[in-house]
Protein backbone atom coordinates (compact mmCIF):
# COMPACT_ATOMS: atom_id res chain seq x y z
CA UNK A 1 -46.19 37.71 23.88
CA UNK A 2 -47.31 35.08 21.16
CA UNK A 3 -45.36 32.52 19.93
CA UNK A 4 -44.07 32.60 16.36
CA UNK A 5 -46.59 30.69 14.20
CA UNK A 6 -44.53 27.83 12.89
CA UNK A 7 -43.76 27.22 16.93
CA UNK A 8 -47.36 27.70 17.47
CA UNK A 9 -48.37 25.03 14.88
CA UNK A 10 -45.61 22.51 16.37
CA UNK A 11 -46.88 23.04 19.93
CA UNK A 12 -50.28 22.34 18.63
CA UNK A 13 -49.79 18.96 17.20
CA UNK A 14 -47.28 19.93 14.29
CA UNK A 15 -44.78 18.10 15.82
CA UNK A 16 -45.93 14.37 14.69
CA UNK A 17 -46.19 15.48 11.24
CA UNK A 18 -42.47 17.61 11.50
CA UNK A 19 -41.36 13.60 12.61
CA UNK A 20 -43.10 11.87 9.46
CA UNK A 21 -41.70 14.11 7.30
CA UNK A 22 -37.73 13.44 8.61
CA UNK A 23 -38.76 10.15 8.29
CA UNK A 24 -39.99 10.49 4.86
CA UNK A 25 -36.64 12.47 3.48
CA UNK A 26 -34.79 9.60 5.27
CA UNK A 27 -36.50 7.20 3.44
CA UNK A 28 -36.03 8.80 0.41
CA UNK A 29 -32.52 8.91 0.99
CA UNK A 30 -32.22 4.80 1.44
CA UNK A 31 -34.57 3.94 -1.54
CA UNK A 32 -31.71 3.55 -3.93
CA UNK A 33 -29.91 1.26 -1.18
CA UNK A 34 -32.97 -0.53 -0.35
CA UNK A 35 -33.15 -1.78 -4.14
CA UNK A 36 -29.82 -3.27 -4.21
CA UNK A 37 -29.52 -7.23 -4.26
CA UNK A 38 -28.75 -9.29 -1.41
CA UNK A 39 -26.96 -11.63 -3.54
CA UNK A 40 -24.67 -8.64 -5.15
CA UNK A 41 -20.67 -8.95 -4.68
CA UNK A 42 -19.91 -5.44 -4.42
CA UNK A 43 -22.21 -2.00 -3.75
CA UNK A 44 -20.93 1.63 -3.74
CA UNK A 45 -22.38 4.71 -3.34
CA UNK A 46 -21.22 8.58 -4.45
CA UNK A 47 -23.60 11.44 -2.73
CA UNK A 48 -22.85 14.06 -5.46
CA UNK A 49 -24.96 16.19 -3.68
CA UNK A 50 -22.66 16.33 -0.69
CA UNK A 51 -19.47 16.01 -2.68
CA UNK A 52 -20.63 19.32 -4.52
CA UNK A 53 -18.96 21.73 -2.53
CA UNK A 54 -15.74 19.18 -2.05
CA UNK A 55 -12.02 19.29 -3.44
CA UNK A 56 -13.32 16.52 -5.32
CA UNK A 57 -16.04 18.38 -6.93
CA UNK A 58 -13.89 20.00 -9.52
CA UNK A 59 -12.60 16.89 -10.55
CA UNK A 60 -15.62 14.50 -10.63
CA UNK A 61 -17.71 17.48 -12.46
CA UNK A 62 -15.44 18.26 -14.59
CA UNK A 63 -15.36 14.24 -15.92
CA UNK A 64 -19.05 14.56 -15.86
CA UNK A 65 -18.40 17.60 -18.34
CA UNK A 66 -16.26 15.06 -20.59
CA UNK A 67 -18.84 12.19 -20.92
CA UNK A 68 -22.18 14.36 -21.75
CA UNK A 69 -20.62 17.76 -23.48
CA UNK A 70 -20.40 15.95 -26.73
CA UNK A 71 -22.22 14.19 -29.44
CA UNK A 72 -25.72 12.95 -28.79
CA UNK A 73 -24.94 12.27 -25.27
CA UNK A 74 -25.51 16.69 -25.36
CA UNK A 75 -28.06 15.98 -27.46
CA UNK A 76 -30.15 13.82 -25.12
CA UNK A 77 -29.60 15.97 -22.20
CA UNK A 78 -30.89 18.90 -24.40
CA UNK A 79 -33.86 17.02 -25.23
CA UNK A 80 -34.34 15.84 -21.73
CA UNK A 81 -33.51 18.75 -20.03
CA UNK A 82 -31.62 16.82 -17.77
CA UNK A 83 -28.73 18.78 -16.29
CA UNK A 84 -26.45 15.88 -14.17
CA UNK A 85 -24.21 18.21 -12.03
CA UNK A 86 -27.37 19.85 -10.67
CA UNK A 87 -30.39 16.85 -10.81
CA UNK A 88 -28.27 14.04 -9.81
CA UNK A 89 -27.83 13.71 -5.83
CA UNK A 90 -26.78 10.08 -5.70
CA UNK A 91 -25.51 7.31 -7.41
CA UNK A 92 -25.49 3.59 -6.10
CA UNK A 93 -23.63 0.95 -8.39
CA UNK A 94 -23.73 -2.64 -7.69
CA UNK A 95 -22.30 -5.94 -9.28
CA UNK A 96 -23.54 -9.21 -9.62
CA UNK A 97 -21.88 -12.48 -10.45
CA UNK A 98 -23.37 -14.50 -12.98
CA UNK A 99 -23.60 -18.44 -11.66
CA UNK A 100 -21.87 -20.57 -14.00
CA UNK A 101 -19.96 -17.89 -15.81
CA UNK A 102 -16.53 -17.46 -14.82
CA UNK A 103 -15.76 -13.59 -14.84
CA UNK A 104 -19.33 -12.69 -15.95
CA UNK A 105 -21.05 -10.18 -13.91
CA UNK A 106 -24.37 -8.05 -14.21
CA UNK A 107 -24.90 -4.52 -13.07
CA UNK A 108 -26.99 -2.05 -11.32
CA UNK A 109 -27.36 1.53 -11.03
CA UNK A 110 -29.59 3.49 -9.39
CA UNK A 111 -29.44 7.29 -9.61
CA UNK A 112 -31.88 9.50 -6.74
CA UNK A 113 -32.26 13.63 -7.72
CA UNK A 114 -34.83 15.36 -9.67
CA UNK A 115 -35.98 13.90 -13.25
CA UNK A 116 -38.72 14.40 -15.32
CA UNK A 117 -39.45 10.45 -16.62
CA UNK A 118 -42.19 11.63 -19.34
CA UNK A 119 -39.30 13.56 -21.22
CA UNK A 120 -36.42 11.01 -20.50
CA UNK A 121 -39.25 8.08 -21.79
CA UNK A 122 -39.42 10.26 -24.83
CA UNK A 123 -36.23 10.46 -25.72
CA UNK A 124 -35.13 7.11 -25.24
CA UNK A 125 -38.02 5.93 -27.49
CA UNK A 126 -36.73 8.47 -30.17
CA UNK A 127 -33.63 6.64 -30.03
CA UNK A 128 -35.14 3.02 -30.65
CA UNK A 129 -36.11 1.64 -26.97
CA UNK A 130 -39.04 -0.12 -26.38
CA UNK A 131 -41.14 0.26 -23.77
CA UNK A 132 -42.24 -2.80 -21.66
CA UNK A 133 -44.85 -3.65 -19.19
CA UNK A 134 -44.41 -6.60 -16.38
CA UNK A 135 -45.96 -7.52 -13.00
CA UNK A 136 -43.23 -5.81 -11.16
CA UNK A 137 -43.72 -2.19 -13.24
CA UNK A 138 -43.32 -0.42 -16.65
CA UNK A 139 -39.34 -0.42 -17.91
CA UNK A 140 -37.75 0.31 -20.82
CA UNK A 141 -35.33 -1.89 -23.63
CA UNK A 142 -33.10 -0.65 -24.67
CA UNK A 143 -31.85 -0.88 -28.44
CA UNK A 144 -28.91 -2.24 -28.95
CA UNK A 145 -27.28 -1.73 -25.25
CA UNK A 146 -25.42 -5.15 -24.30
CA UNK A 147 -23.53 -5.83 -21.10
CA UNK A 148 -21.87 -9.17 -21.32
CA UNK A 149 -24.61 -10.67 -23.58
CA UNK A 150 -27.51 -9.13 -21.13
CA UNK A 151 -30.55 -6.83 -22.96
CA UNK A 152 -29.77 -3.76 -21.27
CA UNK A 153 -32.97 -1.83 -19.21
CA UNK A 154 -34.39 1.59 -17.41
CA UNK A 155 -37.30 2.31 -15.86
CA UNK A 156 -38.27 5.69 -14.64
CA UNK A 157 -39.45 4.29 -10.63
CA UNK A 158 -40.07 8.17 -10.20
CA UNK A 159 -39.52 11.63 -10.41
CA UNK A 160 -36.79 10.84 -7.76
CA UNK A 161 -35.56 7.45 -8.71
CA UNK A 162 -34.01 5.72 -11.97
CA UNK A 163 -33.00 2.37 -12.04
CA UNK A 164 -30.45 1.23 -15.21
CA UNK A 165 -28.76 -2.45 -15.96
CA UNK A 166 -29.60 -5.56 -17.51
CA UNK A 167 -33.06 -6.62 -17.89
CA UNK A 168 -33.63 -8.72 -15.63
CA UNK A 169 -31.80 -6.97 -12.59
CA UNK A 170 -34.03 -3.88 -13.37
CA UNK A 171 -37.27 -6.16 -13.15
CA UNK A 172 -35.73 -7.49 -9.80
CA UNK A 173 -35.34 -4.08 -8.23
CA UNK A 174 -39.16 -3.06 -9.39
CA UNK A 175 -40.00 -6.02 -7.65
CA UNK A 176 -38.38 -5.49 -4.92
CA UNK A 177 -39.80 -1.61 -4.74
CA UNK A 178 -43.33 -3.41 -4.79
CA UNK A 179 -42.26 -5.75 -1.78
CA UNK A 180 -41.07 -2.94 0.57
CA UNK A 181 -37.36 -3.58 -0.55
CA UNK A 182 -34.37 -6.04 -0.82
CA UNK A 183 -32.58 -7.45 2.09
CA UNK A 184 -29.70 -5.41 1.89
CA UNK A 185 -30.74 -2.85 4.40
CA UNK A 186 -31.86 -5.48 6.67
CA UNK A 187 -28.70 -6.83 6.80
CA UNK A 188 -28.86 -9.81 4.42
CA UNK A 189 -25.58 -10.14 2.09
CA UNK A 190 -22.98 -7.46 2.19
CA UNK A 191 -25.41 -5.09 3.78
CA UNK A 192 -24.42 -7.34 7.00
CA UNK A 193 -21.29 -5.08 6.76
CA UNK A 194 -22.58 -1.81 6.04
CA UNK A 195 -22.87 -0.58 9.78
CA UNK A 196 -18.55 -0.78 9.11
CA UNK A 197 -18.58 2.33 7.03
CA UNK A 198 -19.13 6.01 8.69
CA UNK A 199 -22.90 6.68 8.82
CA UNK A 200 -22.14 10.16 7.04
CA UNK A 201 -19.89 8.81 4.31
CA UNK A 202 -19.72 10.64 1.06
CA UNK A 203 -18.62 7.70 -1.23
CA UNK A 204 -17.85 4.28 -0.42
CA UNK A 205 -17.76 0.78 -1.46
CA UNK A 206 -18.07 -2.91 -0.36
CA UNK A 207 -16.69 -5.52 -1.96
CA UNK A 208 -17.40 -9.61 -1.04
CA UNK A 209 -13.40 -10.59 -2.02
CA UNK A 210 -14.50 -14.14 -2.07
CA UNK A 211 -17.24 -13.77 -4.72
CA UNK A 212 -15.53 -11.03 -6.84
CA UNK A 213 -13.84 -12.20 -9.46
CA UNK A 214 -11.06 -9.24 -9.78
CA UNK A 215 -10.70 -10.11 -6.07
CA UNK A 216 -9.82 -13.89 -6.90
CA UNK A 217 -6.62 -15.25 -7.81
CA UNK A 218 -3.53 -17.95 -5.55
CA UNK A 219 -1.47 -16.32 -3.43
CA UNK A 220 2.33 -16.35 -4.35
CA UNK A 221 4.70 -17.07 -1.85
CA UNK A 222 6.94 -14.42 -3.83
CA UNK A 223 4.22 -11.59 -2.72
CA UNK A 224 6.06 -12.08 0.57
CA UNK A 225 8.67 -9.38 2.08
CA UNK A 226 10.57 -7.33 -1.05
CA UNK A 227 8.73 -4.65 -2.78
CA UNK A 228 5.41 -3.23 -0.38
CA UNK A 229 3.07 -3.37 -2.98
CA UNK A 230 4.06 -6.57 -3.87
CA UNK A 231 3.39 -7.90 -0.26
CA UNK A 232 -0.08 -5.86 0.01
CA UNK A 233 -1.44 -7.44 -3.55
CA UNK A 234 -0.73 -10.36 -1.93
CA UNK A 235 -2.12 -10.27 1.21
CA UNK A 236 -4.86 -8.75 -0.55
CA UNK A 237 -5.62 -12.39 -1.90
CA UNK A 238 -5.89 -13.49 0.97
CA UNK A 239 -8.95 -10.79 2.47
CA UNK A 240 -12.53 -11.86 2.80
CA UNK A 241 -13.73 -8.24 2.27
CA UNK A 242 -13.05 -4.74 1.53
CA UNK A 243 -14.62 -1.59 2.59
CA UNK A 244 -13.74 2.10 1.63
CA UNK A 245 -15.00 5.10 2.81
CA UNK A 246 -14.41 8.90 2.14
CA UNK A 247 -16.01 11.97 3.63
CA UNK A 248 -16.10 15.11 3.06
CA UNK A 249 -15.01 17.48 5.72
CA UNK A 250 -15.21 21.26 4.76
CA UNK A 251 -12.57 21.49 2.67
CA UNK A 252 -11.08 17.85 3.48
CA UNK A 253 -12.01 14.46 3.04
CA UNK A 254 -11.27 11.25 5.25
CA UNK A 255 -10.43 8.40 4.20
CA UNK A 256 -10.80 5.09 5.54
CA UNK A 257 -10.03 1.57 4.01
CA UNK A 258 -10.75 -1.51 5.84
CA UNK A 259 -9.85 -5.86 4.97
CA UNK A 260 -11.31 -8.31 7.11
CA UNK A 261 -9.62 -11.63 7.45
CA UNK A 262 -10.12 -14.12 10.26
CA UNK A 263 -6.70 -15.64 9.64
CA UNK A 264 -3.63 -14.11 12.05
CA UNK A 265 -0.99 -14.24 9.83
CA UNK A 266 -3.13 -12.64 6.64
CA UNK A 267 -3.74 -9.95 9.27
CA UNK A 268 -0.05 -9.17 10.22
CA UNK A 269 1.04 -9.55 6.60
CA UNK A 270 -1.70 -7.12 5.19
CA UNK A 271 -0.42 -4.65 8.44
CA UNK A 272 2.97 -4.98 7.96
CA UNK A 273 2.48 -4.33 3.84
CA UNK A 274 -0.02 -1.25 4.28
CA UNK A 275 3.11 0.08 6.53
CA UNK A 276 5.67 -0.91 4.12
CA UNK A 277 3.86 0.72 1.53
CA UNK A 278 2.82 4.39 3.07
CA UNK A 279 7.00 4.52 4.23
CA UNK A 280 7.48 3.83 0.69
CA UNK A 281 5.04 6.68 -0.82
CA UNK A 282 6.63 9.20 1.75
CA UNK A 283 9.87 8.47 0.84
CA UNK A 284 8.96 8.57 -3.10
CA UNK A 285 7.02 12.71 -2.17
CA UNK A 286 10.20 13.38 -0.52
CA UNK A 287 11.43 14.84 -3.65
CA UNK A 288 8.29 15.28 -6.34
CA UNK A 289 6.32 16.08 -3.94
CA UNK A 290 7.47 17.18 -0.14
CA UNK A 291 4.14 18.69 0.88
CA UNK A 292 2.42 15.14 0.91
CA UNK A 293 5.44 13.96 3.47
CA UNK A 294 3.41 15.49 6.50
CA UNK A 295 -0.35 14.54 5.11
CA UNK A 296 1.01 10.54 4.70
CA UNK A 297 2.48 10.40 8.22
CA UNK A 298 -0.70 11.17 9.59
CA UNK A 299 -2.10 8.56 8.17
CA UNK A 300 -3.06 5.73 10.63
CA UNK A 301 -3.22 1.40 10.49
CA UNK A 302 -4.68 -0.46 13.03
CA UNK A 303 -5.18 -4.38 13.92
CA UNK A 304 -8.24 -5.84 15.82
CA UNK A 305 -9.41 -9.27 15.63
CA UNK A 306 -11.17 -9.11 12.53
CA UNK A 307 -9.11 -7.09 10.11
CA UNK A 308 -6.82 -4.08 9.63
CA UNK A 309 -8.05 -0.43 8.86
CA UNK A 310 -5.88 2.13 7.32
CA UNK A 311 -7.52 5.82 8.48
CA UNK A 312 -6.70 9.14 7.62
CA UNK A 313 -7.30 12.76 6.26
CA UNK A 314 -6.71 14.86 2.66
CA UNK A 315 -6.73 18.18 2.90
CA UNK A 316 -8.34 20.00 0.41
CA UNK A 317 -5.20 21.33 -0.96
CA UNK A 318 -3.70 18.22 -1.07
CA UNK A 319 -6.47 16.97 -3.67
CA UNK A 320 -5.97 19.36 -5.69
CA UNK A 321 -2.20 19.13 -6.21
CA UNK A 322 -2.57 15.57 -6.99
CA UNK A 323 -5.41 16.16 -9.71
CA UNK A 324 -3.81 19.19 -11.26
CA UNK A 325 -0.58 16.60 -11.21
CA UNK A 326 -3.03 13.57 -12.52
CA UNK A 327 -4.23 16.06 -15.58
CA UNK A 328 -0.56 16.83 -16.43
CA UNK A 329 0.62 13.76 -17.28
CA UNK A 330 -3.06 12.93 -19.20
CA UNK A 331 -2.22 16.30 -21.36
CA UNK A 332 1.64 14.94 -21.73
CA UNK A 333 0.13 11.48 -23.21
């Protein structure tokens, strides 16, 4: 009896080349990541791909639908032949303080799927950008794009990988494709904290609370005690970082949301206020919305010695409710 033939090629040496081309996907699938800055204050990630078949897919498809169906944003995509609910598998978005500008930041975003850069190029050069050539790789100007007073950029890294944001943070992230990547997968800036969120996380997001300037502010000794959400915004002010996490499970996603502090009492107040507030929201879906009374129970906070971590799970049903709910009130506006 003979093997099969794709067993008989592994057996015969296929194997190596089976392990370089895991490798290769997985590589693939940290490219965007490995791009990001060192020196950004906050980095999130959506895998569309694997949020697709979600409860949230309706929803976050469905805004998708909103932003390109009109105008010449359809016209571009017609052009392009770009189709974002089915070409785009992952989005990373990261922010970056500008020194001496209070409040100013820059951005990054780096989309991974399946483009075709010859007819995006195209169109964007129909539409007045100018192409540019540097040491670090070919990008594109945009006309008239501004963020904050920065040029706005793309550059078309590959038929896998786009890379969009101000000028000079697109330059940096072709220059740091050239040199093998940033530092943020090695563990330099917040990529120190990545190993925090679930390895298999379908969106999530770090945020440096020290650097970010939403995240700034004095805490008020009236955020004490009183109203929950008063006393979690203001031990809030008080947290060094924040992670969030959500995966989807079947037809479920879990959710995780972590602050680190290495003060005590910041610790017990954010604990006691994340408590404070879930009694609160259970007592509130008591009435408009009993059905979420069981889900929020379930829900979970714990203490260690460097922060607090609020855990649990949405059923699919659950997300649902709440969007149909959300899109209620939008039509009653």
């Amino acid at each position: 009896m003979h093997a099969p033939k794709t067993a008989r090629t592994i057996l015969r040496g296929g194997l190596p080349a089976l392990l370089l081309l895991t490798l290769a996907a997985a590589a693939r699938a940290d490219e965007a990541l490995s791009l990001v800055p060192s020196e950004a204050a906050s980095v999130g990630m959506v895998r569309l791909d694997e949020l697709r078949n979600s409860p949230l897919a309706a929803k976050l498809l469905a805004d998708m639908d909103r932003m390109t169906g009109d105008g010449d944003a359809a016209r571009f995509l017609e052009e392009t032949g770009l189709r974002p609910k089915e070409d785009v598998d992952t989005v990373v978005v990261a922010a970056i303080p500008r020194a001496g500008s209070r409040g100013r930041t820059a951005g990054l975003v780096l989309f991974e799927g399946r483009f075709d850069p010859v007819r995006l190029a195209g169109a964007l050069s129909g539409r007045g950008a100018s192409r540019r050539a540097s040491p670090e790789g070919e990008y594109y100007l945009l006309a008239g794009e501004h963020h904050n007073g920065d040029p706005g950029a793309i550059a078309f890294v590959s038929r896998r990988l786009i890379v969009a944001g101000s000028e000079d943070l697109v330059r940096d992230a072709l220059a740091a494709r050239r040199a093998s990547g940033s530092g943020f997968l090695r563990g330099e800036g917040l990529g120190k904290h990545f190993t925090r969120l679930p390895a298999d996380a379908s969106a999530w997001a770090l945020v440096d609370a020290v650097r970010y300037p939403i995240a700034r502010g004095a805490r008020n000794e009236s955020d004490r005690g009183g109203d929950p959400s008063r006393a979690l915004a203001g031990a809030m002010k008080s947290v060094s970082l924040f992670a969030f996490a959500a995966t989807a499970r079947e037809d479920a996603l879990e959710l995780t949301a972590i602050g680190l502090s290495d003060n005590d009492d910041t610790r017990d107040d954010l604990e006691d206020a994340l408590r404070g507030v879930i009694a609160m929201w259970r007592m509130a879906a008591q009435e408009k919305s009993p059905e979420l009374v069981s889900v929020l129970r379930r829900f979970e906070v714990d203490q260690d010695r460097e922060g607090v971590t609020v855990s649990g799970t949405l059923p699919g049903s659950m997300i649902r409710l709440l969007t149909a709910h959300r899109e209620a009130k939008r039509r009653q506006r």
